[in-house]
Protein backbone atom coordinates (compact mmCIF):
# COMPACT_ATOMS: atom_id res chain seq x y z
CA UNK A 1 2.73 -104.78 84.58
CA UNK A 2 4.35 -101.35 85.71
CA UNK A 3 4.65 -101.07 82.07
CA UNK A 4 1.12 -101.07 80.77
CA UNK A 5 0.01 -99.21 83.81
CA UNK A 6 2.49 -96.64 82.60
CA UNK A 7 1.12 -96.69 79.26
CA UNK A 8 -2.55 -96.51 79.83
CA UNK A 9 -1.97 -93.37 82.60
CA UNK A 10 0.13 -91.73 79.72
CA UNK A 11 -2.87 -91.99 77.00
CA UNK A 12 -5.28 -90.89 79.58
CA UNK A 13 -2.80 -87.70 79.87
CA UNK A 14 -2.12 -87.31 76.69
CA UNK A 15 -5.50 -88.27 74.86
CA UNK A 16 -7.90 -87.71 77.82
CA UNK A 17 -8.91 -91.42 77.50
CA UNK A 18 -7.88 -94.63 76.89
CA UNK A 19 -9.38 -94.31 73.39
CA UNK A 20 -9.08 -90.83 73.06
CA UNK A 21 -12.85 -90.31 71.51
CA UNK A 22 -14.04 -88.15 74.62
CA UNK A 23 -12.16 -85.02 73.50
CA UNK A 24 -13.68 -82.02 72.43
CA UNK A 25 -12.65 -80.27 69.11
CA UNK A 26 -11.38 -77.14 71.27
CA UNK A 27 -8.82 -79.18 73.39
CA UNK A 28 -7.66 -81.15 70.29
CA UNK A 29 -7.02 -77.37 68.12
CA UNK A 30 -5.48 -76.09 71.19
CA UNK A 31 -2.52 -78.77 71.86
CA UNK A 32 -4.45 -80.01 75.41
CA UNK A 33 -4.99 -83.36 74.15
CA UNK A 34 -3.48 -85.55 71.32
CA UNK A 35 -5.89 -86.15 68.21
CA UNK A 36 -8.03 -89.90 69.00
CA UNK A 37 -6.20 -93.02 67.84
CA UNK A 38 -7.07 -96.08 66.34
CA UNK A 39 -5.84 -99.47 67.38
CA UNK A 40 -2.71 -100.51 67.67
CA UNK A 41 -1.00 -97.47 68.89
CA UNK A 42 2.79 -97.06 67.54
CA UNK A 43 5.51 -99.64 68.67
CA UNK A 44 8.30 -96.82 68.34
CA UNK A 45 6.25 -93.87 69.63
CA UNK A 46 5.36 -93.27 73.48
CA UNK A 47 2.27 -90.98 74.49
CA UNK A 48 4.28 -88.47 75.47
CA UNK A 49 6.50 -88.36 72.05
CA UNK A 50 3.30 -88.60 70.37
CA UNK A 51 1.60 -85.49 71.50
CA UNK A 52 4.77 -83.68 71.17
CA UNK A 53 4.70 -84.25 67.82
CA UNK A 54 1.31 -83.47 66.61
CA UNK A 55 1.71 -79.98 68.66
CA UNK A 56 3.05 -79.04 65.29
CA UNK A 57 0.88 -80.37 62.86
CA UNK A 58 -2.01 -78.34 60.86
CA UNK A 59 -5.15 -78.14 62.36
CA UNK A 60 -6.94 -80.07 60.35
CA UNK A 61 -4.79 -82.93 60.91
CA UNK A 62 -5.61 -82.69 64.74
CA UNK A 63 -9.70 -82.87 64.96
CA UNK A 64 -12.44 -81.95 62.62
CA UNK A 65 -14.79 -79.14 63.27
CA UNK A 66 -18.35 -79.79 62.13
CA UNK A 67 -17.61 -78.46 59.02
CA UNK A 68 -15.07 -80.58 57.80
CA UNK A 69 -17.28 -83.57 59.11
CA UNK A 70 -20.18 -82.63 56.95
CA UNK A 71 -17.67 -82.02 54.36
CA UNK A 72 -16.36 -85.65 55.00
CA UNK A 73 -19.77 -87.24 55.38
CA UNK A 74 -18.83 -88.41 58.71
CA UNK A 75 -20.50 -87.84 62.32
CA UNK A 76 -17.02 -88.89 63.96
CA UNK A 77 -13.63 -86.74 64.77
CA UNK A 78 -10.20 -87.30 62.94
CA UNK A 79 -9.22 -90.77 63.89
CA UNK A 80 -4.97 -91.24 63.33
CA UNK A 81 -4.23 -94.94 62.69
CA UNK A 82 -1.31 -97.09 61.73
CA UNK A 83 -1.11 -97.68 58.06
CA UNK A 84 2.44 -99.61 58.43
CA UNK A 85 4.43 -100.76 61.19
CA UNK A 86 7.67 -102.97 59.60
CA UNK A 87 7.53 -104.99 62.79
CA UNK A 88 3.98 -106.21 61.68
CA UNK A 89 3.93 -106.10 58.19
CA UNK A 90 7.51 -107.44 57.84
CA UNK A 91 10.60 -105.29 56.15
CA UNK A 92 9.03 -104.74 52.71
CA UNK A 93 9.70 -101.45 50.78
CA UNK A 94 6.92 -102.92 47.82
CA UNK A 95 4.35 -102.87 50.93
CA UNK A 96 5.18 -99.79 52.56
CA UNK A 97 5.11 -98.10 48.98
CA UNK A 98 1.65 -99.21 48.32
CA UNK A 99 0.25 -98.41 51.77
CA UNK A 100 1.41 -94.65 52.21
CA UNK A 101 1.10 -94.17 48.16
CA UNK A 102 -2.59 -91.49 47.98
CA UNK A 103 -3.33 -91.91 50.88
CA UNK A 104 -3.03 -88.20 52.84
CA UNK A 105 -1.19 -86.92 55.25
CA UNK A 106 1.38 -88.96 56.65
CA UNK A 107 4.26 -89.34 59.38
CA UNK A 108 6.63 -91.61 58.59
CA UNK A 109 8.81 -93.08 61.44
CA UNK A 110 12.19 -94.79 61.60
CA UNK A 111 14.43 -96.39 63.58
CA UNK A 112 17.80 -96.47 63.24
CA UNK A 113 20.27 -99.85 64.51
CA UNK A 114 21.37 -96.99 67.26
CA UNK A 115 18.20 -96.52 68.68
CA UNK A 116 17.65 -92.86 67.22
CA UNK A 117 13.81 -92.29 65.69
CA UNK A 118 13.26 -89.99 63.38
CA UNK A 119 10.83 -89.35 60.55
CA UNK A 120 9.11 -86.05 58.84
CA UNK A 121 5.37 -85.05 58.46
CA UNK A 122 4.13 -85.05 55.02
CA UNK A 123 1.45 -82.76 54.43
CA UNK A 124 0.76 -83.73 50.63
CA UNK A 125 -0.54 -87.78 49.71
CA UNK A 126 2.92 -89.83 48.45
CA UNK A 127 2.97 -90.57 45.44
CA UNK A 128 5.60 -92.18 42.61
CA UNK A 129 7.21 -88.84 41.22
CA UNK A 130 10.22 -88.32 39.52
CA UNK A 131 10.77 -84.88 41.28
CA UNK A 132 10.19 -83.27 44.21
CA UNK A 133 6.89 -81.70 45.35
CA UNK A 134 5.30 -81.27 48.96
CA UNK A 135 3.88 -78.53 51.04
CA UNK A 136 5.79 -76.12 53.48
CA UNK A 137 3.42 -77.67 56.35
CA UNK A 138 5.72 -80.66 55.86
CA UNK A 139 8.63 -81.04 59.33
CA UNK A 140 11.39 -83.36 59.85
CA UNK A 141 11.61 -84.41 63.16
CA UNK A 142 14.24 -86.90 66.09
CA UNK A 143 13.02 -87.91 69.16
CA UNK A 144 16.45 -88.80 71.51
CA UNK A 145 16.29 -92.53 72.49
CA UNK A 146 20.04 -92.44 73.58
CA UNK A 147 20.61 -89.35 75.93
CA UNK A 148 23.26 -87.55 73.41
CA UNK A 149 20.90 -85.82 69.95
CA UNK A 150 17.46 -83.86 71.25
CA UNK A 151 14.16 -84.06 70.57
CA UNK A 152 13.22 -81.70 67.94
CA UNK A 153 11.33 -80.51 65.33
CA UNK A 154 12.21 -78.65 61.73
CA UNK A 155 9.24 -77.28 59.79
CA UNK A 156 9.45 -76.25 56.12
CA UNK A 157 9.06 -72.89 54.26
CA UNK A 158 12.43 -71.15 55.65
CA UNK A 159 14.66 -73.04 53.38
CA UNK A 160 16.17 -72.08 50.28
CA UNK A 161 14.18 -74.21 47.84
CA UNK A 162 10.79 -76.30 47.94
CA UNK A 163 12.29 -80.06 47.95
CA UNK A 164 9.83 -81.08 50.74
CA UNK A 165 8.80 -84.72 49.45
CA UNK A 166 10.24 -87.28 46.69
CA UNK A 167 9.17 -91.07 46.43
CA UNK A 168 10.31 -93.13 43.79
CA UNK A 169 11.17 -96.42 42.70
CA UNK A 170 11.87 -98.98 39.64
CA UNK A 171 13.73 -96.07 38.08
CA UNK A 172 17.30 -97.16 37.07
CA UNK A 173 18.76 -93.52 36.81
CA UNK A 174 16.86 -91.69 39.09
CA UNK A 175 17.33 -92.20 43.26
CA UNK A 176 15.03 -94.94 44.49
CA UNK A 177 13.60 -94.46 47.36
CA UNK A 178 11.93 -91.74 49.65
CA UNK A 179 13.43 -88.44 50.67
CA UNK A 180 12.40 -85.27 52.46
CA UNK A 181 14.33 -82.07 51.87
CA UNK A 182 17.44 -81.02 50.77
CA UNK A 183 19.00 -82.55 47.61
CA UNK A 184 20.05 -86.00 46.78
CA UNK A 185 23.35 -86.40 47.81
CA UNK A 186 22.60 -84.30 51.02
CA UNK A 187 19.13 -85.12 52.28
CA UNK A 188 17.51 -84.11 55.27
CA UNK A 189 16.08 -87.77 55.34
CA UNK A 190 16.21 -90.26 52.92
CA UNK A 191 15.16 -93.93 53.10
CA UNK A 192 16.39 -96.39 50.28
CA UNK A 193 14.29 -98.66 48.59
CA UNK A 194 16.51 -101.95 49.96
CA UNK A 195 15.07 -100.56 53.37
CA UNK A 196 17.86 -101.52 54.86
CA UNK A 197 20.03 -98.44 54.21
CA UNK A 198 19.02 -94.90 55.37
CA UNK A 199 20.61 -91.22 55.47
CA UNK A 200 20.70 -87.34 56.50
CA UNK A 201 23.72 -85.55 55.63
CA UNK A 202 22.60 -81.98 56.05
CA UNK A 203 26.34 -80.45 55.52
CA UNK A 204 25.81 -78.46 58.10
CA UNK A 205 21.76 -78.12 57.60
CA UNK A 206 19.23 -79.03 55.71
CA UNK A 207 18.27 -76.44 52.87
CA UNK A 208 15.14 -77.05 53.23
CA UNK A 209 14.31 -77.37 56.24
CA UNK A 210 17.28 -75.83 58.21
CA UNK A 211 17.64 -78.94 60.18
CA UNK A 212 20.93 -80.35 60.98
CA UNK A 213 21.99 -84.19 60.55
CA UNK A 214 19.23 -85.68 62.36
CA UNK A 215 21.33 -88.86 63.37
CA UNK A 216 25.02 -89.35 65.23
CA UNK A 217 26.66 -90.17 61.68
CA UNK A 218 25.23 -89.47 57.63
CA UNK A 219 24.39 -92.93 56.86
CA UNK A 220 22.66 -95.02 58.88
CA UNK A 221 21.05 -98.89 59.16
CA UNK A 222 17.59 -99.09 59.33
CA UNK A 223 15.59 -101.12 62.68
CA UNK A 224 12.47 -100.61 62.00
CA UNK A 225 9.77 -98.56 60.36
CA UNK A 226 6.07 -97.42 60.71
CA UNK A 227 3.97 -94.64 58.67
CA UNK A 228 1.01 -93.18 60.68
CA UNK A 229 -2.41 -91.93 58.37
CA UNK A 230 -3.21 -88.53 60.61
CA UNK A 231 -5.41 -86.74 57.71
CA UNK A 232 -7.03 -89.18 54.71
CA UNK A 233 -8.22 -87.64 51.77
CA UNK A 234 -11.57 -86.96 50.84
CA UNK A 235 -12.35 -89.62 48.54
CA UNK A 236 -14.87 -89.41 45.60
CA UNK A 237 -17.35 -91.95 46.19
CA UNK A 238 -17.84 -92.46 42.34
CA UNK A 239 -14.48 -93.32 41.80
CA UNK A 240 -14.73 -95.79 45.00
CA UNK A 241 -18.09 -97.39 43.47
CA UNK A 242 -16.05 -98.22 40.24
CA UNK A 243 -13.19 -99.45 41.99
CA UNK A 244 -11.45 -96.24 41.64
CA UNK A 245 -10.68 -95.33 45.14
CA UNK A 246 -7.97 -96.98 47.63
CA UNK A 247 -4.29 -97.44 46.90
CA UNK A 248 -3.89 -100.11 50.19
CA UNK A 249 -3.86 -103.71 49.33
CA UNK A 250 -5.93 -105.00 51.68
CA UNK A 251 -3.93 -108.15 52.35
CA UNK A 252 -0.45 -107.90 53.22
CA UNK A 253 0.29 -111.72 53.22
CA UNK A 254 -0.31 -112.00 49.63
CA UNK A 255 2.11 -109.65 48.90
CA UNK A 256 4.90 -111.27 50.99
CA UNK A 257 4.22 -114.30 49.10
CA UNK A 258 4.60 -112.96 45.79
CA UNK A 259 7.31 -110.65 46.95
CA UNK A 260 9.30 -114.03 48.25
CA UNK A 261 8.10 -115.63 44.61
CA UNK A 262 10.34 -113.02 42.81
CA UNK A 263 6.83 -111.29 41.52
CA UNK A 264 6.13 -107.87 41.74
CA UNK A 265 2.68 -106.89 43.27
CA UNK A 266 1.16 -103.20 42.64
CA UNK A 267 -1.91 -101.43 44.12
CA UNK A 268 -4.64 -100.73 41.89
CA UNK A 269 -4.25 -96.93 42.26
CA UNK A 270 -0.49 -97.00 42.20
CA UNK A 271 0.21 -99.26 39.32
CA UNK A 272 4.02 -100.29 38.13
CA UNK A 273 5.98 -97.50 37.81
CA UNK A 274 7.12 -96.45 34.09
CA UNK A 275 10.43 -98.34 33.37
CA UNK A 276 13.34 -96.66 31.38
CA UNK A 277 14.48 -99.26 28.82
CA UNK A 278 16.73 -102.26 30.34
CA UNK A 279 15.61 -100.81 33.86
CA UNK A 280 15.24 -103.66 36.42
CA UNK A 281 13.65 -103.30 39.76
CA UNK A 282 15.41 -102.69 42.43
């Protein structure tokens, strides 16, 4: 009971309501009050870690001016929802893929078996690549859950090269998986496509994001993981009358089962990813 009492005084703090839809665009843009949030909340984020961490993300990824609602077609704010919480939607790298996959801007969150939580802000839609791309407004960030590493964030742009996002997978000589920043054998973050394994060896930071090794040692297991949606793109609404638009399957439990079947299932948008000869999925 102290619990939830905890929790809903925290998101009236931190969101200025329960909901968070009685905000003003001013207070949102200014870093008073976290951007409004749609149902369920985060199982690995409090309040408190919440609104620290959209302090640094872009404006537009905090509230909508009326602008950008008219540009949207929308008479409501910026609403941040979960698009994948592993605890929910079970450990699945096939369904995580296909939810975060053109979506917009993202923050992926992970847990390690030590209790740290990390993650990084991805300013650009994933997408299957076989190289990296990304935006500078992209950050890696830890949030201390065991007294010894500090919360902290590390934005992008004062590195020495632009390896801000990768995601791939089904690619038998390229890394499967996703990363953000640095290179391949020493990532700022990478999470493997058995989502079981996870790493950030920065040796001694990250050269893209000058962060150092996010968690106590390089490799790491993996607890749990959730991706939040805190800017969607603007979707053409031709290409969503023709079935264009989308790229989340709208029902996880179908996927499980064909998953558990030894079938493969791919969203509409995302498709299978190109396979070098004799490649096998991973």
């Amino acid at each position: 009971m102290a619990i939830t009492l905890l929790t809903v005084v925290s998101k009236h703090i931190f969101f200025g309501a329960v909901d968070g839809h009685h905000v003003s665009y001013q207070q949102r843009i200014a870093g008073e009050r976290a951007p409004a949030w749609e149902k369920p909340f985060s199982h690995l984020l409090s309040p408190y870690d919440y609104f620290i961490l959209t302090r640094s993300l872009p404006l537009d990824a905090l509230s909508w001016s009326s602008h950008e609602r008219a540009q949207r077609r929308t008479d409501t704010d910026l609403t941040h929802q979960l698009l994948f919480s592993s605890r929910t939607d079970g450990a699945s790298w096939q369904i995580f893929a296909n939810r975060i996959t053109h979506q917009g801007a993202t923050l992926v969150i992970i847990k390690t078996k030590e209790g740290t939580i990390l993650g990084g802000y991805a300013d650009e839609p994933w997408q299957p690549a076989t190289d990296w791309y990304g935006s500078s407004s992209n950050y890696l960030f830890r949030i201390s859950t065991n007294g010894r590493l500090p919360m902290d964030t590390w934005g992008g742009g004062s590195g020495s090269n632009n390896n801000f996002q990768y995601l791939n997978w089904g690619k038998k000589s390229l890394p499967n998986g996703l990363a953000m920043g640095g290179q391949f054998d020493y990532p700022g973050l990478w999470l493997d496509s058995d989502f079981v394994h996870g790493q950030s060896n920065a040796g001694p930071v990250c050269t893209t994001y000058q962060s150092p090794q996010l968690t106590e040692t390089s490799d790491f297991l993996v607890d749990e993981v959730e991706a939040i949606l805190v800017r969607p793109i603007i979707r053409d609404d031709s290409l969503e009358g023709a079935g264009g638009g989308g790229g989340v399957l709208s029902r996880a439990e179908d996927m499980e089962f064909m998953e558990m079947a030894g079938k493969k299932m791919y969203s509409k948008d995302l498709g299978e990813p190109e396979h070098e000869e004799d490649d096998s999925n991973k």
